[in-house]
PDB file of N, CA and C in Angstrom:
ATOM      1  N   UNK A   1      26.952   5.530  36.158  1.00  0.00           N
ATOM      2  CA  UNK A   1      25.503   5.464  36.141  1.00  0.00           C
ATOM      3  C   UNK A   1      24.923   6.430  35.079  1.00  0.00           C
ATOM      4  N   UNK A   2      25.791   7.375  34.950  1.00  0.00           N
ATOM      5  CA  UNK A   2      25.271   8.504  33.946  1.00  0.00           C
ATOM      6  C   UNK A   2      24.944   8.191  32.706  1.00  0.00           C
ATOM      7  N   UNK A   3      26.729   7.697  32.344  1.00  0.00           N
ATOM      8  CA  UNK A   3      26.792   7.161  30.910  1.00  0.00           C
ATOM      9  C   UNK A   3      25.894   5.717  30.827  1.00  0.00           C
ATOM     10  N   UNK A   4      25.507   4.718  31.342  1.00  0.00           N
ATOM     11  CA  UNK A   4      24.578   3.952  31.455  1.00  0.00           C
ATOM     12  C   UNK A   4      22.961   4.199  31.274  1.00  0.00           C
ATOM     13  N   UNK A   5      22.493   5.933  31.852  1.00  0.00           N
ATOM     14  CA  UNK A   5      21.381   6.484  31.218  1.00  0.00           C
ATOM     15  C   UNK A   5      21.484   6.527  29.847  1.00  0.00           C
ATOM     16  N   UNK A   6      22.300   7.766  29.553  1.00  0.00           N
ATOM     17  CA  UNK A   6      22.379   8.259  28.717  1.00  0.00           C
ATOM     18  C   UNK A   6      22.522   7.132  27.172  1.00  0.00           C
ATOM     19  N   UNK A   7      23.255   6.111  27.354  1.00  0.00           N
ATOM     20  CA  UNK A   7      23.580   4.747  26.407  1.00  0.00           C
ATOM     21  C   UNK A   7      21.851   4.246  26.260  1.00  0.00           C
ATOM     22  N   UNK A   8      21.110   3.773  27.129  1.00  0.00           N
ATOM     23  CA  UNK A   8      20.067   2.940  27.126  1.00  0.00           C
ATOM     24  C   UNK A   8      18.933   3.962  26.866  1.00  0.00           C
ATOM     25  N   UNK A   9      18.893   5.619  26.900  1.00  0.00           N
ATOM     26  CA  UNK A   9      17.918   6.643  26.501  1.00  0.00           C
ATOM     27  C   UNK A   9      18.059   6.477  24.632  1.00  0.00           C
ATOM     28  N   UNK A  10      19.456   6.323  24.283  1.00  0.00           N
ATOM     29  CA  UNK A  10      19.443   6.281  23.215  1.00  0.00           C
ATOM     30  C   UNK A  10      19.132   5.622  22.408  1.00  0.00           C
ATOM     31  N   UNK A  11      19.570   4.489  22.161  1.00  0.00           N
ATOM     32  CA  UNK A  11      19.315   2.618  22.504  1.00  0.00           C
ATOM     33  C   UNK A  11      17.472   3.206  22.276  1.00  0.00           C
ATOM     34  N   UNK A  12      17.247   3.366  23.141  1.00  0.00           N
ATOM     35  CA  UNK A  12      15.660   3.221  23.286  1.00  0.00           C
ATOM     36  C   UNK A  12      14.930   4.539  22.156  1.00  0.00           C
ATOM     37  N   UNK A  13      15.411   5.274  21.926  1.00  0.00           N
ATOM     38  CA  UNK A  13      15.300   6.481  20.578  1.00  0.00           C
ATOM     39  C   UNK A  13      15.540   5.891  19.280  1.00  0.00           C
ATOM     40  N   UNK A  14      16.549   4.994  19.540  1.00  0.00           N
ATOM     41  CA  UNK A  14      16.880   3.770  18.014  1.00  0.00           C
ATOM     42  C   UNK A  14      15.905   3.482  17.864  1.00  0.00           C
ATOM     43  N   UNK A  15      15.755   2.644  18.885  1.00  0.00           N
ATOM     44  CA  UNK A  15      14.493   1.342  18.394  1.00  0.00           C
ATOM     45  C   UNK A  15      13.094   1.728  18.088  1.00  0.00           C
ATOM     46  N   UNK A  16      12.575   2.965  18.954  1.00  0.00           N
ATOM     47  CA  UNK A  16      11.340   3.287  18.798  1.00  0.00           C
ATOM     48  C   UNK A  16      11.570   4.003  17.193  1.00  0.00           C
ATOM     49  N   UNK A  17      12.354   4.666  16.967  1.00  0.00           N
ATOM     50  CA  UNK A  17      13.013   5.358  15.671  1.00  0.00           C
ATOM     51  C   UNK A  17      12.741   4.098  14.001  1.00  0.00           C
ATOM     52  N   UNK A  18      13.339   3.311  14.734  1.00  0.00           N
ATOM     53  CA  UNK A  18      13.111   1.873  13.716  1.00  0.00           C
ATOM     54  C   UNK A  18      12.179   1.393  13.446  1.00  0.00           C
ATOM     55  N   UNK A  19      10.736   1.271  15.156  1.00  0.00           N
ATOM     56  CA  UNK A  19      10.023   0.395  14.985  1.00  0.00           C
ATOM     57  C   UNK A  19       8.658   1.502  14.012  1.00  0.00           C
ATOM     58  N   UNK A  20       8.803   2.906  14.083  1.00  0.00           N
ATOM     59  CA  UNK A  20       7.571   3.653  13.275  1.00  0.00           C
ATOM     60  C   UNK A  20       7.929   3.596  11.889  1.00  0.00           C
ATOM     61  N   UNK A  21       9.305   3.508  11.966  1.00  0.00           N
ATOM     62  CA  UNK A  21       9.842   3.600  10.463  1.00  0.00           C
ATOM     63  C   UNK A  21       9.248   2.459   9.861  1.00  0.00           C
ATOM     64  N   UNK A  22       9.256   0.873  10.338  1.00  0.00           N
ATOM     65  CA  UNK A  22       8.867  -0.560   9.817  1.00  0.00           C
ATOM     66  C   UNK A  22       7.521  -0.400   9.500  1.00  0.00           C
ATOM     67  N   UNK A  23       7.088   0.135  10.624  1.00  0.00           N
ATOM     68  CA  UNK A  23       5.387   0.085  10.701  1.00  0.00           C
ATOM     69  C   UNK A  23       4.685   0.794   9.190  1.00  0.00           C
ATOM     70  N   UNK A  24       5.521   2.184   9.376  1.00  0.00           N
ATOM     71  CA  UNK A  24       4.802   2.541   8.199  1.00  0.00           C
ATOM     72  C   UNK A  24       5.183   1.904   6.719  1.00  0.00           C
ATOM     73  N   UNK A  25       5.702   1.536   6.787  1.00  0.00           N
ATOM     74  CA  UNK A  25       6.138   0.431   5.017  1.00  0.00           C
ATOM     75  C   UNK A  25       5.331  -0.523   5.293  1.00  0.00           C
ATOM     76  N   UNK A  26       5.053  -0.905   6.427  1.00  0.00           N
ATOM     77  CA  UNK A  26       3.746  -2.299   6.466  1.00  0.00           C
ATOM     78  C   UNK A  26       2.776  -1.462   6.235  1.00  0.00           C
ATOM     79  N   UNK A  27       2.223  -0.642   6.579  1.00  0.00           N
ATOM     80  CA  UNK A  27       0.728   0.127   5.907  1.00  0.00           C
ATOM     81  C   UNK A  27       0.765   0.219   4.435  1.00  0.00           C
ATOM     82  N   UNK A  28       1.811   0.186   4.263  1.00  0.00           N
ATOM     83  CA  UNK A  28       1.348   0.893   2.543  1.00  0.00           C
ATOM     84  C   UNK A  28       1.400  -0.044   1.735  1.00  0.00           C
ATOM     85  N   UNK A  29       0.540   0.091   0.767  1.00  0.00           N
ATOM     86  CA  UNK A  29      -0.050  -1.118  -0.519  1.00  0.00           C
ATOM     87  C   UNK A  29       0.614  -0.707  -1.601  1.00  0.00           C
ATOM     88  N   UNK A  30       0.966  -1.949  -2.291  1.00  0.00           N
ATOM     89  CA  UNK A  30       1.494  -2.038  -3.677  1.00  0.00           C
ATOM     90  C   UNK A  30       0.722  -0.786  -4.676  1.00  0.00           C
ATOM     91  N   UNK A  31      -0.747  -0.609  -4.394  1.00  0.00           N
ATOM     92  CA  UNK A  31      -1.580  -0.193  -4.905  1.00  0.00           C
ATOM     93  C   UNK A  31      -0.943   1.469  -4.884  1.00  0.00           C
ATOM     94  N   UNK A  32      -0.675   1.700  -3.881  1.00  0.00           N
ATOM     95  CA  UNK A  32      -0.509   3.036  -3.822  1.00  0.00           C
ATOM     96  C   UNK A  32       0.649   3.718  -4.793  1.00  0.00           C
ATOM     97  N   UNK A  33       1.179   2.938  -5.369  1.00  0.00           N
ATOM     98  CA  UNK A  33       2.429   3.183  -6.722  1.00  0.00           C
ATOM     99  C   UNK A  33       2.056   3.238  -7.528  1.00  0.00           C
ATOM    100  N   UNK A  34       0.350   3.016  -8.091  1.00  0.00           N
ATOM    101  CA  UNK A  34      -0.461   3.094  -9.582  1.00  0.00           C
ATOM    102  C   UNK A  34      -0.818   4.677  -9.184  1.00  0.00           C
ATOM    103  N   UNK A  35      -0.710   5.342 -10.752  1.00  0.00           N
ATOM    104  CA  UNK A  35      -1.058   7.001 -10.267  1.00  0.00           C
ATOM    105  C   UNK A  35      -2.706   7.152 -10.474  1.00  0.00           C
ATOM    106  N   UNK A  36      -2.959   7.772  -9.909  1.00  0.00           N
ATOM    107  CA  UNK A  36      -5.033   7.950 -10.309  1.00  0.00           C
ATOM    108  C   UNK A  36      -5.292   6.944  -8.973  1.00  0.00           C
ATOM    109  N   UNK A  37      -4.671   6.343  -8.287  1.00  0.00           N
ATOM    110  CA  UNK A  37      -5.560   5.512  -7.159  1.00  0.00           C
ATOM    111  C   UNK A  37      -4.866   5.829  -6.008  1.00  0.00           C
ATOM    112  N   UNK A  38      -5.873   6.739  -5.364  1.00  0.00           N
ATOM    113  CA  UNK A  38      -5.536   6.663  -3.891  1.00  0.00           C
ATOM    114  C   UNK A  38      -6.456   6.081  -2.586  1.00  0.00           C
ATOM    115  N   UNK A  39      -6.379   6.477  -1.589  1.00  0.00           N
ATOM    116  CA  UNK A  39      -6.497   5.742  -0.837  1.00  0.00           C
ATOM    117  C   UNK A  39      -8.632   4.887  -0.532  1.00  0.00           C
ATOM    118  N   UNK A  40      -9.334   6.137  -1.007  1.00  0.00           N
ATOM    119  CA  UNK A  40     -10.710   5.513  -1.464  1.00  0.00           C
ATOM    120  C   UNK A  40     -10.701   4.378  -2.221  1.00  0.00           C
ATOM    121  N   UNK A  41      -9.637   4.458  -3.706  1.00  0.00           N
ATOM    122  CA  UNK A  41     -10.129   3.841  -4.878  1.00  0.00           C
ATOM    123  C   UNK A  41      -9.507   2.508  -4.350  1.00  0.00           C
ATOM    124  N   UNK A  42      -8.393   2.282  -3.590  1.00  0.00           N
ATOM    125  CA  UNK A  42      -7.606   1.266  -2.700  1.00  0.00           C
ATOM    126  C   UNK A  42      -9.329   0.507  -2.131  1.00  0.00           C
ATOM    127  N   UNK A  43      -9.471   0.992  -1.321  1.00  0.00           N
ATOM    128  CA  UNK A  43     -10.887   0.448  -0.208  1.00  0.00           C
ATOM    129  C   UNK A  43     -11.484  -0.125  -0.931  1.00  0.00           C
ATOM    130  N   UNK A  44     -11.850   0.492  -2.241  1.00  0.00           N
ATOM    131  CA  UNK A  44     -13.195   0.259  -3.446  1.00  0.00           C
ATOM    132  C   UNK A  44     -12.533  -0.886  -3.686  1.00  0.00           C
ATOM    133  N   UNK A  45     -11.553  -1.097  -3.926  1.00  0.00           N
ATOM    134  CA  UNK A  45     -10.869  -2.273  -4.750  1.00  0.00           C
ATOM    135  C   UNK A  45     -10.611  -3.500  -3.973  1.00  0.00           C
ATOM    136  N   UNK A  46     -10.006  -3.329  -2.528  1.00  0.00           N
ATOM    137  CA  UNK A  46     -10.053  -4.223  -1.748  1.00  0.00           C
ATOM    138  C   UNK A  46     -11.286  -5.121  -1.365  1.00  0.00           C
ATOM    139  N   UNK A  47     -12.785  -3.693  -1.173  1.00  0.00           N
ATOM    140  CA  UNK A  47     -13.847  -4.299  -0.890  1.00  0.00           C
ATOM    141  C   UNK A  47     -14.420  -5.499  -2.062  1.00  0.00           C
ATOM    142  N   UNK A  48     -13.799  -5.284  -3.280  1.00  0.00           N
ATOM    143  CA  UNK A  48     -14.609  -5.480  -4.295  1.00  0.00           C
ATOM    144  C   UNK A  48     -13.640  -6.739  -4.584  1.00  0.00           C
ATOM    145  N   UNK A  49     -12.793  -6.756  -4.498  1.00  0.00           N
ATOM    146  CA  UNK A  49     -11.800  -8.434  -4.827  1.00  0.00           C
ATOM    147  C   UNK A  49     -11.392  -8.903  -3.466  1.00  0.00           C
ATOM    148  N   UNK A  50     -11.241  -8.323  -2.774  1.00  0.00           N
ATOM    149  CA  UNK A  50     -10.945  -9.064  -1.252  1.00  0.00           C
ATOM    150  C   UNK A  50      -9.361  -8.838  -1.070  1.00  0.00           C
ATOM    151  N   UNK A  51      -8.389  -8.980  -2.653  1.00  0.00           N
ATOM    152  CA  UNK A  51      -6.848  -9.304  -1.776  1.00  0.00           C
ATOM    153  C   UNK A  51      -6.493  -8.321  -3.300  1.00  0.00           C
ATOM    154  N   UNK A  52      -5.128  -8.493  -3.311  1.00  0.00           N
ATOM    155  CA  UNK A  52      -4.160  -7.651  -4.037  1.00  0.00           C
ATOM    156  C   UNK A  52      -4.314  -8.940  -5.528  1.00  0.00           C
ATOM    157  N   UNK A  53      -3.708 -10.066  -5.134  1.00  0.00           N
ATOM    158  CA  UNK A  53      -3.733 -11.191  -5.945  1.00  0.00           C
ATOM    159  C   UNK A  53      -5.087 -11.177  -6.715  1.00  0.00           C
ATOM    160  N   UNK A  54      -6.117 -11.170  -6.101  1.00  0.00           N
ATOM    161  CA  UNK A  54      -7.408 -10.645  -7.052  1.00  0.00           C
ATOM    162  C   UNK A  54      -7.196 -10.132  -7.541  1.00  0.00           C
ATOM    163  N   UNK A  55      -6.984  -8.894  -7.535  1.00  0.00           N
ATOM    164  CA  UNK A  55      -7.094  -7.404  -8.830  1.00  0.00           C
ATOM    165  C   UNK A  55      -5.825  -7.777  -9.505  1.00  0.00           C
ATOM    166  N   UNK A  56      -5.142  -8.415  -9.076  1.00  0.00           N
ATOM    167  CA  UNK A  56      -3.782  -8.906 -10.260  1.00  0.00           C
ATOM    168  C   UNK A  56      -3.623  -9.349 -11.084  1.00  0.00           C
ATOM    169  N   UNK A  57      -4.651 -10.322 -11.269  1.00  0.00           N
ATOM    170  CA  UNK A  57      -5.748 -11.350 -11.964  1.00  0.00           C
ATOM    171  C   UNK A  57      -6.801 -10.936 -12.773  1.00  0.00           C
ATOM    172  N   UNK A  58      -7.181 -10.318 -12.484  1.00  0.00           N
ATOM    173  CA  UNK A  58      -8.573  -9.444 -13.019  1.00  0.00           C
ATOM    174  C   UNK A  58      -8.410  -8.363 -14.334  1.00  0.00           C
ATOM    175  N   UNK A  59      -8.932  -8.597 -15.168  1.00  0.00           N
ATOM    176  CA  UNK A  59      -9.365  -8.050 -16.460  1.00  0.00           C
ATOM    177  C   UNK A  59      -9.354  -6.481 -16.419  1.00  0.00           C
ATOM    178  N   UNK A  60      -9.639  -5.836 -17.610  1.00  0.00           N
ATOM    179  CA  UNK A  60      -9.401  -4.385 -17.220  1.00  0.00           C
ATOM    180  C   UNK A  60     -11.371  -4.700 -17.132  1.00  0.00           C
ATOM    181  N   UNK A  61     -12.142  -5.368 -17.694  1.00  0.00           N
ATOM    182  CA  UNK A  61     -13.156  -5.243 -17.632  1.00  0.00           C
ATOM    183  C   UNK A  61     -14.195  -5.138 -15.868  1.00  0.00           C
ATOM    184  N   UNK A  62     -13.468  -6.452 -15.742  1.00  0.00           N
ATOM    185  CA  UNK A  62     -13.595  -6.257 -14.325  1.00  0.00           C
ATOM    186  C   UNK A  62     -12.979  -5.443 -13.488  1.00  0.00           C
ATOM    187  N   UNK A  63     -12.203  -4.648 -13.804  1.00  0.00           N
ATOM    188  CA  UNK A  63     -11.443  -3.959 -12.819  1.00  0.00           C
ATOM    189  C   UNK A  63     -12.328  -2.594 -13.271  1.00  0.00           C
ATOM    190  N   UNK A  64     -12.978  -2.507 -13.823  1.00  0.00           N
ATOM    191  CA  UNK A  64     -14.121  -1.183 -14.470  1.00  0.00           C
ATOM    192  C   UNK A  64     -15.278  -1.415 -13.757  1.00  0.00           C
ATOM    193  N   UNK A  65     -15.774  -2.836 -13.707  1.00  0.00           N
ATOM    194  CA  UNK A  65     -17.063  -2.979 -12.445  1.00  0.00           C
ATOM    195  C   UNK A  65     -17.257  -2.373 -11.659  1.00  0.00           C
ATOM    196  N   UNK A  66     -15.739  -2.157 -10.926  1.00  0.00           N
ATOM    197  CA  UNK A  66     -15.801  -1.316  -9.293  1.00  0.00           C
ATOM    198  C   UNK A  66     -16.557  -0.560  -9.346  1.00  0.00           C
ATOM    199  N   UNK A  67     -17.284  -0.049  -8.179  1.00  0.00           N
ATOM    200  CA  UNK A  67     -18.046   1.340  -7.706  1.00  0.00           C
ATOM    201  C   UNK A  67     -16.845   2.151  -7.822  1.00  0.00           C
ATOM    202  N   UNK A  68     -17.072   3.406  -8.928  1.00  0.00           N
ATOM    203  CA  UNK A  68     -16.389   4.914  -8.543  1.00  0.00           C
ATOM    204  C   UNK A  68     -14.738   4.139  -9.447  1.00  0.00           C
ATOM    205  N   UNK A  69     -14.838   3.381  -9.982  1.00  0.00           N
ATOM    206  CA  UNK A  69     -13.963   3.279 -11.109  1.00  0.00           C
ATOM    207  C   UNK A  69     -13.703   3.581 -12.548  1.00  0.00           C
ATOM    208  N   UNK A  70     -13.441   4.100 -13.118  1.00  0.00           N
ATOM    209  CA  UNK A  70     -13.618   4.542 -14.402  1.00  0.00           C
ATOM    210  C   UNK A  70     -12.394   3.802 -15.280  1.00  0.00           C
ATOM    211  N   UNK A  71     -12.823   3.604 -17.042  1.00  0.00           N
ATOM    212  CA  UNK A  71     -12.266   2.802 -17.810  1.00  0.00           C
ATOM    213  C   UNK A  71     -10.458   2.993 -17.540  1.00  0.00           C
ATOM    214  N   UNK A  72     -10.098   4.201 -17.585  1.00  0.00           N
ATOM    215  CA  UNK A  72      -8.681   4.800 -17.663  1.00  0.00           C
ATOM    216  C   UNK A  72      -7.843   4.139 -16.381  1.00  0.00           C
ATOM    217  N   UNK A  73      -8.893   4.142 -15.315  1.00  0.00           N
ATOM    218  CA  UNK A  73      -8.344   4.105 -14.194  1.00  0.00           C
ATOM    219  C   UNK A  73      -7.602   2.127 -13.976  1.00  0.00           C
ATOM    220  N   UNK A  74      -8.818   1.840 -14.517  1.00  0.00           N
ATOM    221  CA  UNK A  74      -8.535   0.501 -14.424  1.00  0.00           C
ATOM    222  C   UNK A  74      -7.312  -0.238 -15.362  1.00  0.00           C
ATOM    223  N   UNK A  75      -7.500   0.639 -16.782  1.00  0.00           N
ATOM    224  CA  UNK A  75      -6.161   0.021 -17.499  1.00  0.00           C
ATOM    225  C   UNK A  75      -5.233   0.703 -17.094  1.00  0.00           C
ATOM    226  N   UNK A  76      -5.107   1.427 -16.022  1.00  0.00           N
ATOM    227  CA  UNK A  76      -3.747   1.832 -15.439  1.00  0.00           C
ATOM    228  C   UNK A  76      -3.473   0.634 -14.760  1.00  0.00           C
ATOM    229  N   UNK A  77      -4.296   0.631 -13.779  1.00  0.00           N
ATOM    230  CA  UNK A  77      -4.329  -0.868 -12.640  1.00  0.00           C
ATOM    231  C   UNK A  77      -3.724  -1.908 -13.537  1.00  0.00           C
ATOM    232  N   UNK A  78      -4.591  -2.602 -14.769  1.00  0.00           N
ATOM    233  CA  UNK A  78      -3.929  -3.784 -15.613  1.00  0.00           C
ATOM    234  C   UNK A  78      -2.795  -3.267 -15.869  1.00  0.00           C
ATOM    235  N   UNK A  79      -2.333  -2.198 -16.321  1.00  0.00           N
ATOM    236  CA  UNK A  79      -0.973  -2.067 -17.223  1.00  0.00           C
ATOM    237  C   UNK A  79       0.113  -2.027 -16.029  1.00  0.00           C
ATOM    238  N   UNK A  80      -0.682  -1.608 -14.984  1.00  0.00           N
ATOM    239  CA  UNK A  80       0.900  -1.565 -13.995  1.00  0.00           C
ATOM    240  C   UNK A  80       1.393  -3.264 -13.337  1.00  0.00           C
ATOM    241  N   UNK A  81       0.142  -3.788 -13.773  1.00  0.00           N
ATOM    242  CA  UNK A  81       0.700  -5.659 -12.588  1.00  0.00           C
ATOM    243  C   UNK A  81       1.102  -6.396 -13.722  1.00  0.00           C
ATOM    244  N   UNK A  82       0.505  -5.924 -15.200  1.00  0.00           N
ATOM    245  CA  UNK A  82       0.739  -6.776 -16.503  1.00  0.00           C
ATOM    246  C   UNK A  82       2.280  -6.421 -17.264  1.00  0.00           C
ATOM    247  N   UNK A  83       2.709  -5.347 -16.811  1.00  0.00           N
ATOM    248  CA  UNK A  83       3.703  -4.945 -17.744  1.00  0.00           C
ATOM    249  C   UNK A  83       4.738  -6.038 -17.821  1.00  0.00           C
ATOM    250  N   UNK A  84       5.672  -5.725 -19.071  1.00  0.00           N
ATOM    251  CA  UNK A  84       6.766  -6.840 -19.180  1.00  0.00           C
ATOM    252  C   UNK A  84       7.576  -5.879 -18.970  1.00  0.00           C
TER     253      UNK A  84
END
């Protein structure tokens, strides 16, 4: 009965161990790998194209529209989804 705790306490330390680990890689955005954009300029950007595929798409011009965006910031954004 012991070793039957002790097996299924662990077992259960795995999984919860696994399931915060998954969770947090689902929170985090592609976005967050461009340097100069964190988690505001993320919001600004989401609010302002709706999806990731938008701003992927989007011009450095338009990507300068944003509220609280500046020129530099945005041809980072283009140069990081455009690169070859």
């Amino acid at each position: 009965m012991l070793l039957r705790r002790v097996r299924d306490e662990a077992h259960r330390f795995a999984l919860s161990f696994h399931r915060n680990k998954r969770s947090k890689n689902m929170k985090r955005s592609q976005l967050t790998e461009i340097p100069g954009v964190g988690s505001t300029r993320i919001r600004d950007l989401l609010e302002h194209f709706k999806s990731i595929d938008a701003i992927r798409i989007a011009s450095v011009k338009e990507l300068s529209n944003v509220k609280g965006l500046g020129k530099n910031t945005a041809e980072e954004i283009f140069k990081y989804f455009h690169e070859i």
